[in-house]
Structure formats: C-alpha cells, structure tokens
N, C-alpha and C. Protein backbone atom coordinates (compact mmCIF):
# COMPACT_ATOMS: atom_id res chain seq x y z
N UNK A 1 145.92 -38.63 34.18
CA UNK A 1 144.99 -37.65 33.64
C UNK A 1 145.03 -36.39 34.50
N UNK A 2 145.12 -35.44 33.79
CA UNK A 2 145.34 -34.14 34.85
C UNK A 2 144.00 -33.63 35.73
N UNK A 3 143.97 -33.00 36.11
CA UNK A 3 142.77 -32.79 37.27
C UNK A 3 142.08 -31.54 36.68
N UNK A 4 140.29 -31.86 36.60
CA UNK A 4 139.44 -30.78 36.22
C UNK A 4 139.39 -29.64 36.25
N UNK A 5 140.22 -29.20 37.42
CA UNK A 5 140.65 -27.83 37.42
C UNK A 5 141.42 -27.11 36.17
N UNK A 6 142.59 -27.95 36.42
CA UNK A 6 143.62 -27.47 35.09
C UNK A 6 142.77 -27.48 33.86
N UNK A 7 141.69 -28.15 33.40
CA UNK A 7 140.83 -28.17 32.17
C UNK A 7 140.32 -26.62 32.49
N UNK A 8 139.82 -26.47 33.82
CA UNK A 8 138.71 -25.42 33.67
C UNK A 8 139.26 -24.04 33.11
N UNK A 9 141.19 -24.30 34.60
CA UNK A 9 141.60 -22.86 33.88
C UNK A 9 142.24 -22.24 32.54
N UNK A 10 142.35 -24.02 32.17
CA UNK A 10 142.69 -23.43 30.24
C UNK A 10 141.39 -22.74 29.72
N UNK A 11 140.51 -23.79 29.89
CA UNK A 11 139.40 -23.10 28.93
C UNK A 11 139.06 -21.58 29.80
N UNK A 12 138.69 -21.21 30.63
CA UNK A 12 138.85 -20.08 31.35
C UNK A 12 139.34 -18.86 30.55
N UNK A 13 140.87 -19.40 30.47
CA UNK A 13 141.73 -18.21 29.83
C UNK A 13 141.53 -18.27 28.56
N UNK A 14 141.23 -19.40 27.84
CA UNK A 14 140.90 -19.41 26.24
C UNK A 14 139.74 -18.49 25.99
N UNK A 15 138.48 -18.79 27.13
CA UNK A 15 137.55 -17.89 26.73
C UNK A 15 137.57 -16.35 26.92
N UNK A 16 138.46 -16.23 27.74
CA UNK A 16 138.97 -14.47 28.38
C UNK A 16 139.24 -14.10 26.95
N UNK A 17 140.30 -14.90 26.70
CA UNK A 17 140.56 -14.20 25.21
C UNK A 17 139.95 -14.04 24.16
N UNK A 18 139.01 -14.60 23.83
CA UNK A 18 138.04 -14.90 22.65
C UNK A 18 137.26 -13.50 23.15
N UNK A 19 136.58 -13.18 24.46
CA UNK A 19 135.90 -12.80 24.74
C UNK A 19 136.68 -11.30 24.50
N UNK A 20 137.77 -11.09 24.98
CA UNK A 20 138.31 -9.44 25.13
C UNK A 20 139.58 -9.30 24.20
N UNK A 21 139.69 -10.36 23.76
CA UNK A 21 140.93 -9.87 23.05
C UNK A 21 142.99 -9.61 23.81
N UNK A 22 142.74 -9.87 25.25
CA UNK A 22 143.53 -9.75 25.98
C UNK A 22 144.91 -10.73 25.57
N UNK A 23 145.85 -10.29 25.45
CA UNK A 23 147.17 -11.31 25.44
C UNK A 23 147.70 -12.10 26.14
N UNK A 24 147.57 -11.44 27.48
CA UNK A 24 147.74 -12.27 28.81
C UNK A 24 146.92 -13.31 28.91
N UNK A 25 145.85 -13.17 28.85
CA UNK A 25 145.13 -14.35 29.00
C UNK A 25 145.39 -15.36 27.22
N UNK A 26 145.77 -14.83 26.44
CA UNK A 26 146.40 -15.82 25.78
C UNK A 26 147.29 -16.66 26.10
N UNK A 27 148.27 -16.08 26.41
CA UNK A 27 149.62 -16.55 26.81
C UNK A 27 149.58 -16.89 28.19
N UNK A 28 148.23 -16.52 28.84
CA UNK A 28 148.74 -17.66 30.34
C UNK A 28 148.09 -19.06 29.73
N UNK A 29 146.97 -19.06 29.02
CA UNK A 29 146.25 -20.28 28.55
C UNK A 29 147.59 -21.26 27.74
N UNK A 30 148.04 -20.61 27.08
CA UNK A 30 149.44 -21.38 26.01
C UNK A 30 149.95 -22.02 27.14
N UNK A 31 150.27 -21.28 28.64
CA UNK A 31 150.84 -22.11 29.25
C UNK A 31 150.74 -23.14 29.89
N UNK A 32 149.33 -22.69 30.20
CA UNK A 32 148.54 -24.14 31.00
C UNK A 32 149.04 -25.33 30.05
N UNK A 33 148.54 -24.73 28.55
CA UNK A 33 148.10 -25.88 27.85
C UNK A 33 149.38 -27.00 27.35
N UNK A 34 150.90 -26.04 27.86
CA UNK A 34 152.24 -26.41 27.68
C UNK A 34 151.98 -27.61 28.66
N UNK A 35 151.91 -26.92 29.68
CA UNK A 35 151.90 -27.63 30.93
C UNK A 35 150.98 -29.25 31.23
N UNK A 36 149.87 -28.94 30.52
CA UNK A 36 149.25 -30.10 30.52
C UNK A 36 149.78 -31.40 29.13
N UNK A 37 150.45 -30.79 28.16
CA UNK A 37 151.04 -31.40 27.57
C UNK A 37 152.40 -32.14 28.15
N UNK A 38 152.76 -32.02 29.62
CA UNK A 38 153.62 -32.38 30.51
C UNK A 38 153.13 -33.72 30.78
N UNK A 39 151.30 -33.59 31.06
CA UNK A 39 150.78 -34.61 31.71
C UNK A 39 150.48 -35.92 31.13
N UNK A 40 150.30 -36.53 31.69
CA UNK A 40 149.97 -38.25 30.90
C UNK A 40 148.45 -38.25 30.49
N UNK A 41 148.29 -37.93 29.14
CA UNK A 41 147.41 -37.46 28.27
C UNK A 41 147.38 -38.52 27.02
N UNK A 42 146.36 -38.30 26.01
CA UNK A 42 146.36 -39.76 24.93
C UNK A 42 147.26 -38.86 23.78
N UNK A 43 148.14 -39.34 23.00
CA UNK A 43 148.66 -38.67 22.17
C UNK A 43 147.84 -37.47 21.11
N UNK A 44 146.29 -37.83 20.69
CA UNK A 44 145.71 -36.95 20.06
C UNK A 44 145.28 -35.96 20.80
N UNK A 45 145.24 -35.64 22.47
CA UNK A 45 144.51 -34.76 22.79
C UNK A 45 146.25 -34.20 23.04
N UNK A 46 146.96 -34.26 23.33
CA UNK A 46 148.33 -33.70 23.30
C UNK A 46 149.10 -32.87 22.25
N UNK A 47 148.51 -33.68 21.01
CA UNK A 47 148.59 -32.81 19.86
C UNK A 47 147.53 -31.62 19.49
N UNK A 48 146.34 -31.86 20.34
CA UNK A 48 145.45 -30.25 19.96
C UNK A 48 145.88 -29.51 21.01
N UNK A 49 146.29 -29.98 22.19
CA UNK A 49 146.80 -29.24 23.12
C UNK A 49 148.27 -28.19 22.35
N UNK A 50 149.02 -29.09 21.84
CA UNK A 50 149.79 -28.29 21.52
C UNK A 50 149.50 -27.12 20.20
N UNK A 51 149.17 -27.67 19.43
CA UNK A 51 148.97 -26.62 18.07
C UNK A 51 147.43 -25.14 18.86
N UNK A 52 146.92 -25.58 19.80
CA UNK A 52 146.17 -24.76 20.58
C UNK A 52 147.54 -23.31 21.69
N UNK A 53 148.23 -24.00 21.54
CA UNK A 53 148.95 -23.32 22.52
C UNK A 53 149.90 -22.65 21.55
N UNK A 54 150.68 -23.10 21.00
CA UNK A 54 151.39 -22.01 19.40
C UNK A 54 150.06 -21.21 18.75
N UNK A 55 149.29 -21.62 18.45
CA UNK A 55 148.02 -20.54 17.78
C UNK A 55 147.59 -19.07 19.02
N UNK A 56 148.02 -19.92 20.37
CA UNK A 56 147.67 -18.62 21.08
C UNK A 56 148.95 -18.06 21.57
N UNK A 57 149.84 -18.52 21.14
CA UNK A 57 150.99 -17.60 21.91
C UNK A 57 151.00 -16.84 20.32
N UNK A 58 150.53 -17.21 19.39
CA UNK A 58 151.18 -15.97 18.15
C UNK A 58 149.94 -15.42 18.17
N UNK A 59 148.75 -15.71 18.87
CA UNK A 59 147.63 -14.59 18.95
C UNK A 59 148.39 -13.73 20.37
N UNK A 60 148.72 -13.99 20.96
CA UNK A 60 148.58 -13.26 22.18
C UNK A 60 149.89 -12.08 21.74
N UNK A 61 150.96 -12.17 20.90
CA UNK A 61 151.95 -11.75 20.47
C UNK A 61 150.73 -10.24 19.40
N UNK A 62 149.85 -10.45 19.28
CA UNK A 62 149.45 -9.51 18.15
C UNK A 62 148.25 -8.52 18.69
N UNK A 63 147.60 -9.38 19.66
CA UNK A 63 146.13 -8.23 20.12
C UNK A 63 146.55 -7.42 21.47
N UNK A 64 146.40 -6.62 21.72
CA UNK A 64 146.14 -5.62 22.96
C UNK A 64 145.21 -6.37 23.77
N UNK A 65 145.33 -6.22 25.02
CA UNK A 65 144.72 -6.46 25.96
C UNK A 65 143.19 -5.24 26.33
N UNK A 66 142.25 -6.34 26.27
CA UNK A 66 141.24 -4.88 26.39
C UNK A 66 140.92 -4.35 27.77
N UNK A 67 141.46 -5.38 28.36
CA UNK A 67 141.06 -4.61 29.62
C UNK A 67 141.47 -4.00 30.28
C-alpha cells in the first residue's frame, strides 16, 4: 500500500487544479497517480487511478495555468 503522503500529494495537485485551472498541477497529479498505479494497490482503486490520470493529462493539455 503506498504511503499517505503520496495520497496527500495527488489529491493536493488534483485540488490545485480544480481550484486554478493550472496544467502543471494537472499533469504533475497524472503523474503521481501513474506512479501509484506502479504500487501494490486493489485492482479497482488502480483502475480510478488510472482513468483519473488520462482525464487529467487531456485536461492539463487544454487549460492555462492561472497562476
């Protein structure tokens, strides 16, 4: 199971983005969330992990960064 941190800084960057619209913080979150799909995880949370991480790399591909 990956360590609370790595949870915090996905959701972190998920909320940066929701919050400002920023790409970077899309696309660093896509990566975490790649990354934790690395980890020994239950197959259903692996699969929202992933379709979470394609939904934000083609968001992060389209908004400006507001900050």
């Amino acid at each position: 199971m990956p360590n609370p941190q790595l949870w915090a800084a996905v959701l972190s960057q998920v909320l940066i983005h929701a919050e400002t619209g920023c790409r970077h913080s899309a696309l660093h979150a896509a990566r975490l969330l790649d990354h934790l799909c690395e980890q020994e995880i239950d197959p259903q949370t692996r699969q929202l992990c992933e379709r979470a991480s394609q939904r934000l790399d083609l968001s992060g591909m389209r908004h400006a960064c507001a900050a």
